[in-house]
PDB file of N, CA and C in Angstrom:
ATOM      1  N   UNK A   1     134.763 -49.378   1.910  1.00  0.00           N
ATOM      2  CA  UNK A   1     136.180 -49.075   1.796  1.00  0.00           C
ATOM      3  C   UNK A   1     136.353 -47.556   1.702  1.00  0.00           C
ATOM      4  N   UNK A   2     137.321 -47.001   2.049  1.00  0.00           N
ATOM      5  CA  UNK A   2     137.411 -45.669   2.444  1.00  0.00           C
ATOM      6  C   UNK A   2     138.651 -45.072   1.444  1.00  0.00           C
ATOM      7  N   UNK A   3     138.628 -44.121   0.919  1.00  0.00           N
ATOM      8  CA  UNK A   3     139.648 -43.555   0.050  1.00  0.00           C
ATOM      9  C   UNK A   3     140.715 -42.920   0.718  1.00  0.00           C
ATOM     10  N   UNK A   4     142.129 -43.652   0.222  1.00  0.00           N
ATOM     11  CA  UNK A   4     143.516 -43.151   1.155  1.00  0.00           C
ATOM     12  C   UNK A   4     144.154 -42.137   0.201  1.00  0.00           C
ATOM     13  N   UNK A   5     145.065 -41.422   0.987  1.00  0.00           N
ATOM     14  CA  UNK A   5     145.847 -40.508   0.109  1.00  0.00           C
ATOM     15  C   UNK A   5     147.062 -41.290  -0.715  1.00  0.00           C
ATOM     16  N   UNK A   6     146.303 -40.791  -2.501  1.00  0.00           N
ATOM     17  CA  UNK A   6     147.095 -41.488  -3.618  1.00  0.00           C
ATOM     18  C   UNK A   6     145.754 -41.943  -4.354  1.00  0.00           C
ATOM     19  N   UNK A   7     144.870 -42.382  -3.997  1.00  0.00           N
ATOM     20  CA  UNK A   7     143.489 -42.897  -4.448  1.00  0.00           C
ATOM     21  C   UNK A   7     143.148 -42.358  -5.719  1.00  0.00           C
ATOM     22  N   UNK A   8     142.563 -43.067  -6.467  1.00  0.00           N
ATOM     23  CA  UNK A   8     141.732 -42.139  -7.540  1.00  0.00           C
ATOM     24  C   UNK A   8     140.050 -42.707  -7.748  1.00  0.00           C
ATOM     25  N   UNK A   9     139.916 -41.431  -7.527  1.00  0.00           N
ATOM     26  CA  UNK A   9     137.871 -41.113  -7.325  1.00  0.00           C
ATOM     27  C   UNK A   9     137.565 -40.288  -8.585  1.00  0.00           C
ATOM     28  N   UNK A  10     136.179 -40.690  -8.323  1.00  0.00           N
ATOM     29  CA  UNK A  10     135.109 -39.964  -9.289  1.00  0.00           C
ATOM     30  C   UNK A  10     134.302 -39.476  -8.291  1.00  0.00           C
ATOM     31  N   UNK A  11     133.235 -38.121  -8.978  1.00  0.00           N
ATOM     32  CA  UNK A  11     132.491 -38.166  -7.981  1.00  0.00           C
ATOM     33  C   UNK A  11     131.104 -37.780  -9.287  1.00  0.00           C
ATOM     34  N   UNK A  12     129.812 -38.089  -9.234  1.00  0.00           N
ATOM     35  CA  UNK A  12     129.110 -37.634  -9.850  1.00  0.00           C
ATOM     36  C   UNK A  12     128.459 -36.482 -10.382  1.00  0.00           C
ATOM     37  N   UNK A  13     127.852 -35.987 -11.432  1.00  0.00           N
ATOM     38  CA  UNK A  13     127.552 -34.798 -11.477  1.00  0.00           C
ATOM     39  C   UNK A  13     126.715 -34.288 -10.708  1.00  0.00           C
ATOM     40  N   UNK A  14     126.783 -32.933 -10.234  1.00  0.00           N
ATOM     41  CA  UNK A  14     125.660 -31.912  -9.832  1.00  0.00           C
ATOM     42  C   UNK A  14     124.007 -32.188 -10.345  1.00  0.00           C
ATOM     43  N   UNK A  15     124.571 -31.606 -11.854  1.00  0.00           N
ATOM     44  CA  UNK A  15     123.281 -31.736 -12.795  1.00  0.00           C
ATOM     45  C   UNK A  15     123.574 -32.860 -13.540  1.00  0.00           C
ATOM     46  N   UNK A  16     122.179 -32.916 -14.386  1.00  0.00           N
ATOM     47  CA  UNK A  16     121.792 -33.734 -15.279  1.00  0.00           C
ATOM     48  C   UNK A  16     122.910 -33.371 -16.384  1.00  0.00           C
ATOM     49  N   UNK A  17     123.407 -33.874 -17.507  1.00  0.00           N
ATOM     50  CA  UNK A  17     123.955 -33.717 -18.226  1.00  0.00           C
ATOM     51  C   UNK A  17     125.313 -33.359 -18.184  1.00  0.00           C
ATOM     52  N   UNK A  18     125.892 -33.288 -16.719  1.00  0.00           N
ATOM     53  CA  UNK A  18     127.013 -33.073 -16.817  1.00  0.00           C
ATOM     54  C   UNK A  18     128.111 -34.004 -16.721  1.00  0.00           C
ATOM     55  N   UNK A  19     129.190 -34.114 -17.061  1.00  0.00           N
ATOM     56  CA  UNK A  19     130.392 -35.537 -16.948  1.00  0.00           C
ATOM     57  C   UNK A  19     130.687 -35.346 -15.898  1.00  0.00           C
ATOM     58  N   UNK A  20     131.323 -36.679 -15.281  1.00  0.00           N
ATOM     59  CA  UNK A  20     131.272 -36.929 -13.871  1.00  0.00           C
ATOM     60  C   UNK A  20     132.377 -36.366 -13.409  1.00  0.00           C
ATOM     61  N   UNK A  21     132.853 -35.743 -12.596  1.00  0.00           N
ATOM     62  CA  UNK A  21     134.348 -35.723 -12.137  1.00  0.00           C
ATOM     63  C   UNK A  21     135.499 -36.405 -11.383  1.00  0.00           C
ATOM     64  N   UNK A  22     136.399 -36.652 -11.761  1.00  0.00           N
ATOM     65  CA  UNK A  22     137.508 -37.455 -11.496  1.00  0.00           C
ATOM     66  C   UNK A  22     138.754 -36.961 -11.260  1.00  0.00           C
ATOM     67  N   UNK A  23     139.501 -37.099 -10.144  1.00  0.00           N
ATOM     68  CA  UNK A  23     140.717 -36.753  -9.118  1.00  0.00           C
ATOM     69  C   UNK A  23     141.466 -37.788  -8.581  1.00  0.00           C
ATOM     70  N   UNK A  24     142.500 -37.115  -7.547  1.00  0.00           N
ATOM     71  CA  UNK A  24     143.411 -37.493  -7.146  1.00  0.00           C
ATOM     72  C   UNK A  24     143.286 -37.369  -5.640  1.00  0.00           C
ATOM     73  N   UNK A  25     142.568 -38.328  -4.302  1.00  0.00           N
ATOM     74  CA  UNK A  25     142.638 -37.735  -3.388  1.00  0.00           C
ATOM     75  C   UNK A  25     144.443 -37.200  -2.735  1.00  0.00           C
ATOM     76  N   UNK A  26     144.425 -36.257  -2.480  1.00  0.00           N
ATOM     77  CA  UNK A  26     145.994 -35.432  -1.797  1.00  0.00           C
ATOM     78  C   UNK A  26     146.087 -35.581  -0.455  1.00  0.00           C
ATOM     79  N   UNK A  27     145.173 -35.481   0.383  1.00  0.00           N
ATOM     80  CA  UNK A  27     145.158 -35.898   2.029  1.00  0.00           C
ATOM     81  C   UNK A  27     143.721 -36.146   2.300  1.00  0.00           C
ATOM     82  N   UNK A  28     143.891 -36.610   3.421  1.00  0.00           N
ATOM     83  CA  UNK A  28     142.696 -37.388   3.989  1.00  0.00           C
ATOM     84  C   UNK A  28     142.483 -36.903   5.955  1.00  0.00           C
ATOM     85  N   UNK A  29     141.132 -35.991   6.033  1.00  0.00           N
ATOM     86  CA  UNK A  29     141.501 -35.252   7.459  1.00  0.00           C
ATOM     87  C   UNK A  29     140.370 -36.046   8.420  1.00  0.00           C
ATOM     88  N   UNK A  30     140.467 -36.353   9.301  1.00  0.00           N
ATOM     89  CA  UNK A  30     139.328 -36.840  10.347  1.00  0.00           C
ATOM     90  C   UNK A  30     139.074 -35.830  11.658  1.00  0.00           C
ATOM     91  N   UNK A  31     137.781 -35.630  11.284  1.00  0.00           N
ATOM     92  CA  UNK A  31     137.527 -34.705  12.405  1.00  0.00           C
ATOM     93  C   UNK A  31     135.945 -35.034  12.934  1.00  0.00           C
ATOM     94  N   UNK A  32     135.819 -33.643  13.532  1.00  0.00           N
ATOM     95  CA  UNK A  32     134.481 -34.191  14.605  1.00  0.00           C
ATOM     96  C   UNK A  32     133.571 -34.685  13.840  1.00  0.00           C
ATOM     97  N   UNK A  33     133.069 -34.348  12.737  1.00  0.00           N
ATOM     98  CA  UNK A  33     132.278 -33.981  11.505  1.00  0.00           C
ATOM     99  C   UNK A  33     132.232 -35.506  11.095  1.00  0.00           C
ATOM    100  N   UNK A  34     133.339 -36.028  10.684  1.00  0.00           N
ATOM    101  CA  UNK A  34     133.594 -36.810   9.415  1.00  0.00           C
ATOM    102  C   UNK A  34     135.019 -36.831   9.025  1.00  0.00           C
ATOM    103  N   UNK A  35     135.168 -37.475   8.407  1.00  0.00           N
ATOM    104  CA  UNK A  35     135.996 -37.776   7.384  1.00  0.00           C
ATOM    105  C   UNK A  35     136.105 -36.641   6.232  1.00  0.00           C
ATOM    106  N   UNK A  36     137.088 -35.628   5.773  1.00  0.00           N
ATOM    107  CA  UNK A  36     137.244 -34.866   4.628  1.00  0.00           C
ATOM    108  C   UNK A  36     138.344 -35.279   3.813  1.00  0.00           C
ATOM    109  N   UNK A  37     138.152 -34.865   2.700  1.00  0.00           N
ATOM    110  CA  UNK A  37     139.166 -35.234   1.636  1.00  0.00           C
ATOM    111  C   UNK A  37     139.652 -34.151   1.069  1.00  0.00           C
ATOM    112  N   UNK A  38     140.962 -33.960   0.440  1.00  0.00           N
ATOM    113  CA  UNK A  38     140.757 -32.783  -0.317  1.00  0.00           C
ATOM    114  C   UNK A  38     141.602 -33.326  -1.630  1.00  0.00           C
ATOM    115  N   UNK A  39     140.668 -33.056  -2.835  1.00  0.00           N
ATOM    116  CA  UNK A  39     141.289 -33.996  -3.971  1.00  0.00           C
ATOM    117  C   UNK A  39     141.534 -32.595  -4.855  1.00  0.00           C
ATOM    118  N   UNK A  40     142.522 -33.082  -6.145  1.00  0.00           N
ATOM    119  CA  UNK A  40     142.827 -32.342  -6.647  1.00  0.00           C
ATOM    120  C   UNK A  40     142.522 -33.363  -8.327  1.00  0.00           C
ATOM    121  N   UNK A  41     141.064 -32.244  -8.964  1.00  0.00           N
ATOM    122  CA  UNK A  41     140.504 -33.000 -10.220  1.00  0.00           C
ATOM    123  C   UNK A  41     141.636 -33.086 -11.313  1.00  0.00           C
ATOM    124  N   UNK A  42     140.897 -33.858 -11.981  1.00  0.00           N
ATOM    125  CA  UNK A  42     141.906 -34.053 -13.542  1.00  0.00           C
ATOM    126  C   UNK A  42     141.804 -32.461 -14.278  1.00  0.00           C
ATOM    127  N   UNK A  43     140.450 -31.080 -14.293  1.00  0.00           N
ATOM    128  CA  UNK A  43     140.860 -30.134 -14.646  1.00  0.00           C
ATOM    129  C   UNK A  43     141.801 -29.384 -13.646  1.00  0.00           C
ATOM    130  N   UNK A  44     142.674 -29.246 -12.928  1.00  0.00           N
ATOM    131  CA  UNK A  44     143.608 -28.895 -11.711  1.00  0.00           C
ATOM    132  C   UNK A  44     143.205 -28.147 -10.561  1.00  0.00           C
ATOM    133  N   UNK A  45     141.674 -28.152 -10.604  1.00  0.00           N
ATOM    134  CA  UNK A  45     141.122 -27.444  -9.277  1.00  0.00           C
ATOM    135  C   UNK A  45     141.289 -28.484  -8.303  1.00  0.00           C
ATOM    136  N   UNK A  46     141.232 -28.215  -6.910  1.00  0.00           N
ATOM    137  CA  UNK A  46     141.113 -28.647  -5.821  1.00  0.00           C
ATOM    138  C   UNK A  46     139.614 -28.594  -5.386  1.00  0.00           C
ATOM    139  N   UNK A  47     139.513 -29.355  -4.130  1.00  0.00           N
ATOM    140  CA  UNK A  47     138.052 -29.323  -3.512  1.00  0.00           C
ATOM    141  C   UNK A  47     138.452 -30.156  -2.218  1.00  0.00           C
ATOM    142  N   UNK A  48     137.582 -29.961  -1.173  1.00  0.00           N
ATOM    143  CA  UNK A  48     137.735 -30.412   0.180  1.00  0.00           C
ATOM    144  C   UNK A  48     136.421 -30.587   0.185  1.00  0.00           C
ATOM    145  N   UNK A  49     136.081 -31.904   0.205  1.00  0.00           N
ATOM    146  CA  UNK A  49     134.575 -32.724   0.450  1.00  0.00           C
ATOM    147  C   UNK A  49     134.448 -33.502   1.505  1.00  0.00           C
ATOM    148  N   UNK A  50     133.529 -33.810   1.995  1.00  0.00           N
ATOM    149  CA  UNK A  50     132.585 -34.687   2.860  1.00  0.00           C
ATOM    150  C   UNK A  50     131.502 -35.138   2.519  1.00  0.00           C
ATOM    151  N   UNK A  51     131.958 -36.082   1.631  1.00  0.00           N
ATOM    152  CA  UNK A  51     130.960 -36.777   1.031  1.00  0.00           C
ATOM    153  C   UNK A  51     130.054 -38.219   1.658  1.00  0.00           C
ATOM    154  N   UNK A  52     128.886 -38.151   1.270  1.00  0.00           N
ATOM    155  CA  UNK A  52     127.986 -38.811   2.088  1.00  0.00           C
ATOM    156  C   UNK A  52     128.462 -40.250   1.765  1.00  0.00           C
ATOM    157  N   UNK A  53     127.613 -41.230   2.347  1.00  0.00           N
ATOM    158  CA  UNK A  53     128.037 -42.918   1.872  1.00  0.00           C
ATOM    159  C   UNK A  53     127.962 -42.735   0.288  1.00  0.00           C
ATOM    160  N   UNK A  54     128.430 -43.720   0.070  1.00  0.00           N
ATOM    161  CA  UNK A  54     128.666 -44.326  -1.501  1.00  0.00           C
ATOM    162  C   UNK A  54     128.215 -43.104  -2.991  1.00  0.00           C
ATOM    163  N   UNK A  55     128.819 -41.698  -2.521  1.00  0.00           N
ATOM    164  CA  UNK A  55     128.878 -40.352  -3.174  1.00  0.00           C
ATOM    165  C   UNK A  55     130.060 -40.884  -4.360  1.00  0.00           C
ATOM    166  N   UNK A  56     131.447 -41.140  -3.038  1.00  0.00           N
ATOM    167  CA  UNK A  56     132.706 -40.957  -3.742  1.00  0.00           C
ATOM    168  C   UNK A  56     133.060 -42.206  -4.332  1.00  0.00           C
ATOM    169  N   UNK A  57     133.271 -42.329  -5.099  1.00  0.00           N
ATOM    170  CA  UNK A  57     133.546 -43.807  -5.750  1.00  0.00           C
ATOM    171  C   UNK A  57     135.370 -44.042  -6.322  1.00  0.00           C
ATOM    172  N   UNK A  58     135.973 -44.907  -5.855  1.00  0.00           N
ATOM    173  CA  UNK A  58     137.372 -45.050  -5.923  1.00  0.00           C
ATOM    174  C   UNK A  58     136.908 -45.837  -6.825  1.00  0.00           C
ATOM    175  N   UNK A  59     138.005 -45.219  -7.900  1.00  0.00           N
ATOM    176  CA  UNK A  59     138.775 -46.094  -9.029  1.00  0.00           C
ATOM    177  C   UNK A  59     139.746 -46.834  -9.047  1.00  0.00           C
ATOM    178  N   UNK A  60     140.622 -46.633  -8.215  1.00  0.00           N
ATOM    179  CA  UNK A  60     142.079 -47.284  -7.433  1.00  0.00           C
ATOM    180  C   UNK A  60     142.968 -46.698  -7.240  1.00  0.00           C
ATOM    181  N   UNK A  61     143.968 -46.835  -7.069  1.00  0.00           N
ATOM    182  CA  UNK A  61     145.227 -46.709  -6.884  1.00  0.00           C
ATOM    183  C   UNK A  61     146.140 -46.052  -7.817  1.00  0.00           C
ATOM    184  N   UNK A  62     146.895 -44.838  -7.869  1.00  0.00           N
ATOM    185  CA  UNK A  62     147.343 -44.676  -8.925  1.00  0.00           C
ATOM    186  C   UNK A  62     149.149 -44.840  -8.903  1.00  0.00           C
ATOM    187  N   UNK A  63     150.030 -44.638  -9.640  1.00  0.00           N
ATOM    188  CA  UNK A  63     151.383 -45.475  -9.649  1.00  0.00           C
ATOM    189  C   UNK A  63     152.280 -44.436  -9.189  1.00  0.00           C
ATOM    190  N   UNK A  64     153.097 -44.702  -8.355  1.00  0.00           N
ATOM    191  CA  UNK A  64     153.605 -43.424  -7.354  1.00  0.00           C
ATOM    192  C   UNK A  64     154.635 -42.557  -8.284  1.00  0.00           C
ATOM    193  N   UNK A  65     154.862 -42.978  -9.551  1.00  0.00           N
ATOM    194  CA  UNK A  65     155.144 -41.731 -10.274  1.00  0.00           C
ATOM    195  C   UNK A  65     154.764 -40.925 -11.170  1.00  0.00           C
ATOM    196  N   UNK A  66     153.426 -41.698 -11.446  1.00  0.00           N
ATOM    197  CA  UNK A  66     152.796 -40.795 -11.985  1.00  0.00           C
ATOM    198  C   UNK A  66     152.027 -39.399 -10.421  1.00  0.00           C
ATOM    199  N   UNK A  67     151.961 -39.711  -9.524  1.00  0.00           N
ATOM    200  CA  UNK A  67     151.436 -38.706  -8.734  1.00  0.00           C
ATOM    201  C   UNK A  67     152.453 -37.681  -8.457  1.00  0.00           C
ATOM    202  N   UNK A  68     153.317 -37.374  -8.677  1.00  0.00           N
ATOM    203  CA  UNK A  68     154.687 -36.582  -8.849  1.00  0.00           C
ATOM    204  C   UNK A  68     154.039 -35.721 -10.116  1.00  0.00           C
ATOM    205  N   UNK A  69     154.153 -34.034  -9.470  1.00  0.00           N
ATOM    206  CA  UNK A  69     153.811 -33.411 -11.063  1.00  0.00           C
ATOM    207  C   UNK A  69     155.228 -33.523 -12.015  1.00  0.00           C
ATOM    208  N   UNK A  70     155.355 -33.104 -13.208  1.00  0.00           N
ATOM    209  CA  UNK A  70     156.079 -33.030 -13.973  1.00  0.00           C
ATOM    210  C   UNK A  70     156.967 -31.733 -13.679  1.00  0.00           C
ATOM    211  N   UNK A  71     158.220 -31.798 -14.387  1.00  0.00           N
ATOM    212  CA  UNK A  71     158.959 -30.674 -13.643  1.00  0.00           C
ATOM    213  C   UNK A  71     158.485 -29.492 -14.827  1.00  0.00           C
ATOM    214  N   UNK A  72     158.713 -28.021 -14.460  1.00  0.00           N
ATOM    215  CA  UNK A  72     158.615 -27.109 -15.391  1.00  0.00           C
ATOM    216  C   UNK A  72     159.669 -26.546 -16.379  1.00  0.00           C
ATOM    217  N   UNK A  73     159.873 -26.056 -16.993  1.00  0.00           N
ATOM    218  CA  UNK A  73     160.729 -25.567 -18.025  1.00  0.00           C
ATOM    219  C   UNK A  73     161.872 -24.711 -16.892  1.00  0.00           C
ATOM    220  N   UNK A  74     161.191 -23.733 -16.203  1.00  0.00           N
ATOM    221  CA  UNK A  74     162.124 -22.903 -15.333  1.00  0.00           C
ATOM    222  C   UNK A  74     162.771 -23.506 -13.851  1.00  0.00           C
ATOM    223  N   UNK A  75     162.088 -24.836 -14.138  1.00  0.00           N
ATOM    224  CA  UNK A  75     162.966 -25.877 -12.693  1.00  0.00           C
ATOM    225  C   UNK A  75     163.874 -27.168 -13.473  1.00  0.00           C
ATOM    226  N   UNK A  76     164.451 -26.976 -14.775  1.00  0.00           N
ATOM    227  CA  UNK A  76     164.996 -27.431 -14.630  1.00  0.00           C
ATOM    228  C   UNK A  76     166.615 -27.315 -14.863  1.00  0.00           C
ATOM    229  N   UNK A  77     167.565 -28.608 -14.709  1.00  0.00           N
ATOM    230  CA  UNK A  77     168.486 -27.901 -14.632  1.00  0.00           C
ATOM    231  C   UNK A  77     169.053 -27.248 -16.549  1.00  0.00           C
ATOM    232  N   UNK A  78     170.054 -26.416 -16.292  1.00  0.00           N
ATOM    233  CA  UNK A  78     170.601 -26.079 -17.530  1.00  0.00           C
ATOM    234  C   UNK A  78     171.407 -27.730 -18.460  1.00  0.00           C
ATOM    235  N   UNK A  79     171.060 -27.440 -19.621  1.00  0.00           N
ATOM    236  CA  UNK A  79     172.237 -28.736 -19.639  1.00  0.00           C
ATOM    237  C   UNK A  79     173.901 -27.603 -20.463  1.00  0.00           C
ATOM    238  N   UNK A  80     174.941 -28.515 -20.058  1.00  0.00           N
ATOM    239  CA  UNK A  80     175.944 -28.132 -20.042  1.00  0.00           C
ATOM    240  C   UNK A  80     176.595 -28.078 -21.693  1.00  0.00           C
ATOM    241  N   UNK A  81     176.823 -26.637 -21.969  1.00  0.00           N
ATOM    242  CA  UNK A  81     177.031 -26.455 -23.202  1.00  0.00           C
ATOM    243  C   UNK A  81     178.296 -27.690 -23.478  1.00  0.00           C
ATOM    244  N   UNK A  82     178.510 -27.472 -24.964  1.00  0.00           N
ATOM    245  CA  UNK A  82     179.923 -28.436 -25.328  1.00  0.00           C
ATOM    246  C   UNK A  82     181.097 -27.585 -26.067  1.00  0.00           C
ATOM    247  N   UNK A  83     180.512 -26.438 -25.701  1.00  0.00           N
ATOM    248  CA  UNK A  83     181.946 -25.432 -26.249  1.00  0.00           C
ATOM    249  C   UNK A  83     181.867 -24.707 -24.818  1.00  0.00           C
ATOM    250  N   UNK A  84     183.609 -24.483 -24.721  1.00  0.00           N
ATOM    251  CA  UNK A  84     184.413 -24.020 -23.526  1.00  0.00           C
ATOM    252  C   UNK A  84     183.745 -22.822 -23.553  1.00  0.00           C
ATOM    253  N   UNK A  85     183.512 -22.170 -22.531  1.00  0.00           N
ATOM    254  CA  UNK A  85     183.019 -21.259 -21.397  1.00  0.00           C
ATOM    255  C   UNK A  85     184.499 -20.329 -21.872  1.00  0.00           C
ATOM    256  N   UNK A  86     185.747 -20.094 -21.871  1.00  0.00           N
ATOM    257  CA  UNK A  86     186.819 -19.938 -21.699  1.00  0.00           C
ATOM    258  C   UNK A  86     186.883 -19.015 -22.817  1.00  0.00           C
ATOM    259  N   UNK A  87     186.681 -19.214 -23.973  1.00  0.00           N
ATOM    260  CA  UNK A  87     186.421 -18.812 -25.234  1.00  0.00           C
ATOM    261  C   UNK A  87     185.905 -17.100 -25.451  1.00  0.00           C
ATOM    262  N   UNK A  88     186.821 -15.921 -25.629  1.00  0.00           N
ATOM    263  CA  UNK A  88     186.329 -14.677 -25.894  1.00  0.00           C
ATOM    264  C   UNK A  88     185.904 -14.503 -27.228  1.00  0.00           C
ATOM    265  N   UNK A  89     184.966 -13.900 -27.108  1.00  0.00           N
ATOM    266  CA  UNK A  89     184.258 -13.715 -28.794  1.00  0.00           C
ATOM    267  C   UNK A  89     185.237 -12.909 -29.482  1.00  0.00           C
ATOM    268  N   UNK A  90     185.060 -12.537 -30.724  1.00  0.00           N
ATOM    269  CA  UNK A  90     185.861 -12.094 -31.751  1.00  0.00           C
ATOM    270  C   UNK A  90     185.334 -10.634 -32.321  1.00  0.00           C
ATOM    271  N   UNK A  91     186.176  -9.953 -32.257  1.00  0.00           N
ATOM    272  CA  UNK A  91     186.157  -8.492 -32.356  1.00  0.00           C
ATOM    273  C   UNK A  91     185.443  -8.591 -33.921  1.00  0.00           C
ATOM    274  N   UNK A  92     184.440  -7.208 -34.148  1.00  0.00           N
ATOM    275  CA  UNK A  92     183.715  -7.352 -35.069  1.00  0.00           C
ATOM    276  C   UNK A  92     184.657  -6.934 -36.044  1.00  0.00           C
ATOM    277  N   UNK A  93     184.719  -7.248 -37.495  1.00  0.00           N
ATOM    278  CA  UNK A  93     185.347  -6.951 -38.636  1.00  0.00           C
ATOM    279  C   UNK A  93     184.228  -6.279 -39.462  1.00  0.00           C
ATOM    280  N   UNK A  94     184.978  -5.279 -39.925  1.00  0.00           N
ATOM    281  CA  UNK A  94     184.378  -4.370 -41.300  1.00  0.00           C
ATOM    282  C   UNK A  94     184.239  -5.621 -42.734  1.00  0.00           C
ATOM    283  N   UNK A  95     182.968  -5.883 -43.286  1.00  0.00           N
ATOM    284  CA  UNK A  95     182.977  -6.460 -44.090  1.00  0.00           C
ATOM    285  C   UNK A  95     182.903  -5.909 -45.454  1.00  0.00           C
ATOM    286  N   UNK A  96     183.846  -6.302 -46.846  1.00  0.00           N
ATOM    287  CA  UNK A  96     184.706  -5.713 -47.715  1.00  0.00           C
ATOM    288  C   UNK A  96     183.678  -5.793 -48.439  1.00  0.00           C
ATOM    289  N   UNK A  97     183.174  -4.421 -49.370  1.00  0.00           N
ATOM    290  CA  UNK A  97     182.906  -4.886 -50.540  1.00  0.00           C
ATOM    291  C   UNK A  97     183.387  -4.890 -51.732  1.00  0.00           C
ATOM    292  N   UNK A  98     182.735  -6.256 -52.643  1.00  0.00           N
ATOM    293  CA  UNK A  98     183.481  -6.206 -54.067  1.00  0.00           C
ATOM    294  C   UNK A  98     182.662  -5.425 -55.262  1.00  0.00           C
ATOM    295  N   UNK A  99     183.538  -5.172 -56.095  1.00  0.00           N
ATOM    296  CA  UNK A  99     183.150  -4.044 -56.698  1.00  0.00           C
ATOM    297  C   UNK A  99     182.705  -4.703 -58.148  1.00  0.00           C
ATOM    298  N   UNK A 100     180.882  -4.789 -58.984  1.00  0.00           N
ATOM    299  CA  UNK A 100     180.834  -5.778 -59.707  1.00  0.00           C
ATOM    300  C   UNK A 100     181.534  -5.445 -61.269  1.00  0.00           C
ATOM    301  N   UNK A 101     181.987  -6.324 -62.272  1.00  0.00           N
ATOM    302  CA  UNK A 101     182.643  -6.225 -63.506  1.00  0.00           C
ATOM    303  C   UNK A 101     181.805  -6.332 -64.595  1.00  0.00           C
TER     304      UNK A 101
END
Protein backbone atom coordinates (compact mmCIF):
# COMPACT_ATOMS: atom_id res chain seq x y z
CA UNK A 1 0.00 0.00 0.00
CA UNK A 2 1.39 3.28 -0.91
CA UNK A 3 1.12 6.55 1.20
CA UNK A 4 -1.46 9.34 -0.18
CA UNK A 5 -1.42 12.94 0.56
CA UNK A 6 -3.05 13.37 4.24
CA UNK A 7 -1.34 9.99 5.39
CA UNK A 8 0.42 9.64 8.55
CA UNK A 9 3.97 7.79 8.54
CA UNK A 10 6.76 6.96 10.62
CA UNK A 11 9.93 6.43 9.40
CA UNK A 12 12.76 4.72 11.46
CA UNK A 13 15.80 5.91 13.04
CA UNK A 14 19.16 6.63 11.37
CA UNK A 15 21.00 5.42 14.47
CA UNK A 16 20.72 3.17 17.16
CA UNK A 17 19.09 4.88 19.95
CA UNK A 18 17.28 7.28 18.30
CA UNK A 19 13.12 7.73 18.33
CA UNK A 20 11.58 7.03 15.28
CA UNK A 21 10.14 9.83 13.28
CA UNK A 22 6.64 10.61 12.52
CA UNK A 23 4.77 13.07 9.90
CA UNK A 24 2.31 14.16 7.79
CA UNK A 25 2.77 13.14 4.11
CA UNK A 26 1.86 16.95 2.17
CA UNK A 27 2.22 15.71 -1.56
CA UNK A 28 3.07 12.80 -3.26
CA UNK A 29 5.43 13.28 -6.75
CA UNK A 30 6.02 10.40 -9.40
CA UNK A 31 8.81 10.60 -11.44
CA UNK A 32 11.44 8.75 -13.45
CA UNK A 33 13.17 7.70 -10.22
CA UNK A 34 10.27 6.67 -8.08
CA UNK A 35 7.81 7.74 -6.17
CA UNK A 36 8.81 10.96 -3.66
CA UNK A 37 7.09 12.23 -0.79
CA UNK A 38 7.54 15.27 0.91
CA UNK A 39 6.28 15.05 4.58
CA UNK A 40 6.21 17.53 7.05
CA UNK A 41 7.44 15.79 10.81
CA UNK A 42 5.65 16.24 14.08
CA UNK A 43 9.04 18.53 15.04
CA UNK A 44 7.88 21.03 11.86
CA UNK A 45 10.73 20.23 9.52
CA UNK A 46 9.98 19.04 6.15
CA UNK A 47 11.82 16.29 4.09
CA UNK A 48 11.37 14.96 0.49
CA UNK A 49 12.16 11.11 0.57
CA UNK A 50 12.35 8.13 -1.59
CA UNK A 51 12.12 5.65 0.45
CA UNK A 52 12.97 2.07 -0.29
CA UNK A 53 10.17 -0.91 0.15
CA UNK A 54 8.71 -1.24 3.54
CA UNK A 55 11.20 1.98 4.98
CA UNK A 56 7.95 4.15 5.31
CA UNK A 57 5.39 2.78 7.41
CA UNK A 58 1.72 4.43 7.39
CA UNK A 59 -0.07 4.87 10.45
CA UNK A 60 -3.29 6.06 8.70
CA UNK A 61 -5.23 8.54 7.90
CA UNK A 62 -5.46 11.64 9.68
CA UNK A 63 -8.99 13.81 10.17
CA UNK A 64 -9.23 16.62 7.62
CA UNK A 65 -9.27 19.15 10.34
CA UNK A 66 -6.92 18.41 12.15
CA UNK A 67 -4.47 18.77 8.89
CA UNK A 68 -5.45 22.52 8.67
CA UNK A 69 -2.70 24.46 10.76
CA UNK A 70 -4.16 26.51 13.49
CA UNK A 71 -4.70 30.15 12.83
CA UNK A 72 -2.08 32.70 14.41
CA UNK A 73 -2.64 35.48 16.80
CA UNK A 74 -1.85 38.15 13.88
CA UNK A 75 -4.43 36.29 11.35
CA UNK A 76 -7.01 36.67 13.23
CA UNK A 77 -9.91 38.66 13.02
CA UNK A 78 -10.29 41.67 15.66
CA UNK A 79 -13.31 40.98 17.80
CA UNK A 80 -15.66 43.94 17.91
CA UNK A 81 -15.38 46.18 20.90
CA UNK A 82 -18.88 46.83 22.93
CA UNK A 83 -18.37 50.48 23.54
CA UNK A 84 -19.21 52.94 20.59
CA UNK A 85 -16.29 53.86 18.41
CA UNK A 86 -18.22 57.41 18.38
CA UNK A 87 -17.22 58.28 21.87
CA UNK A 88 -14.38 61.32 22.31
CA UNK A 89 -12.24 60.90 25.29
CA UNK A 90 -12.38 63.42 28.03
CA UNK A 91 -10.18 66.33 28.42
CA UNK A 92 -7.65 65.77 31.23
CA UNK A 93 -8.64 67.46 34.65
CA UNK A 94 -6.22 68.95 37.23
CA UNK A 95 -6.63 66.71 40.22
CA UNK A 96 -7.46 68.73 43.67
CA UNK A 97 -5.61 68.38 46.56
CA UNK A 98 -6.97 68.09 50.11
CA UNK A 99 -5.31 69.69 52.63
CA UNK A 100 -4.80 67.12 55.88
CA UNK A 101 -6.49 68.33 59.57
Amino acid sequence: MEPKRGDRVSLDAKKVGQPRRAGIVRSVAQGISGVRYQVEWDDGSHSVIAPGAGILLIEGKIASSSSKKPMSSSNKKPKASSKSQTKKPRPATKAKKKKAR
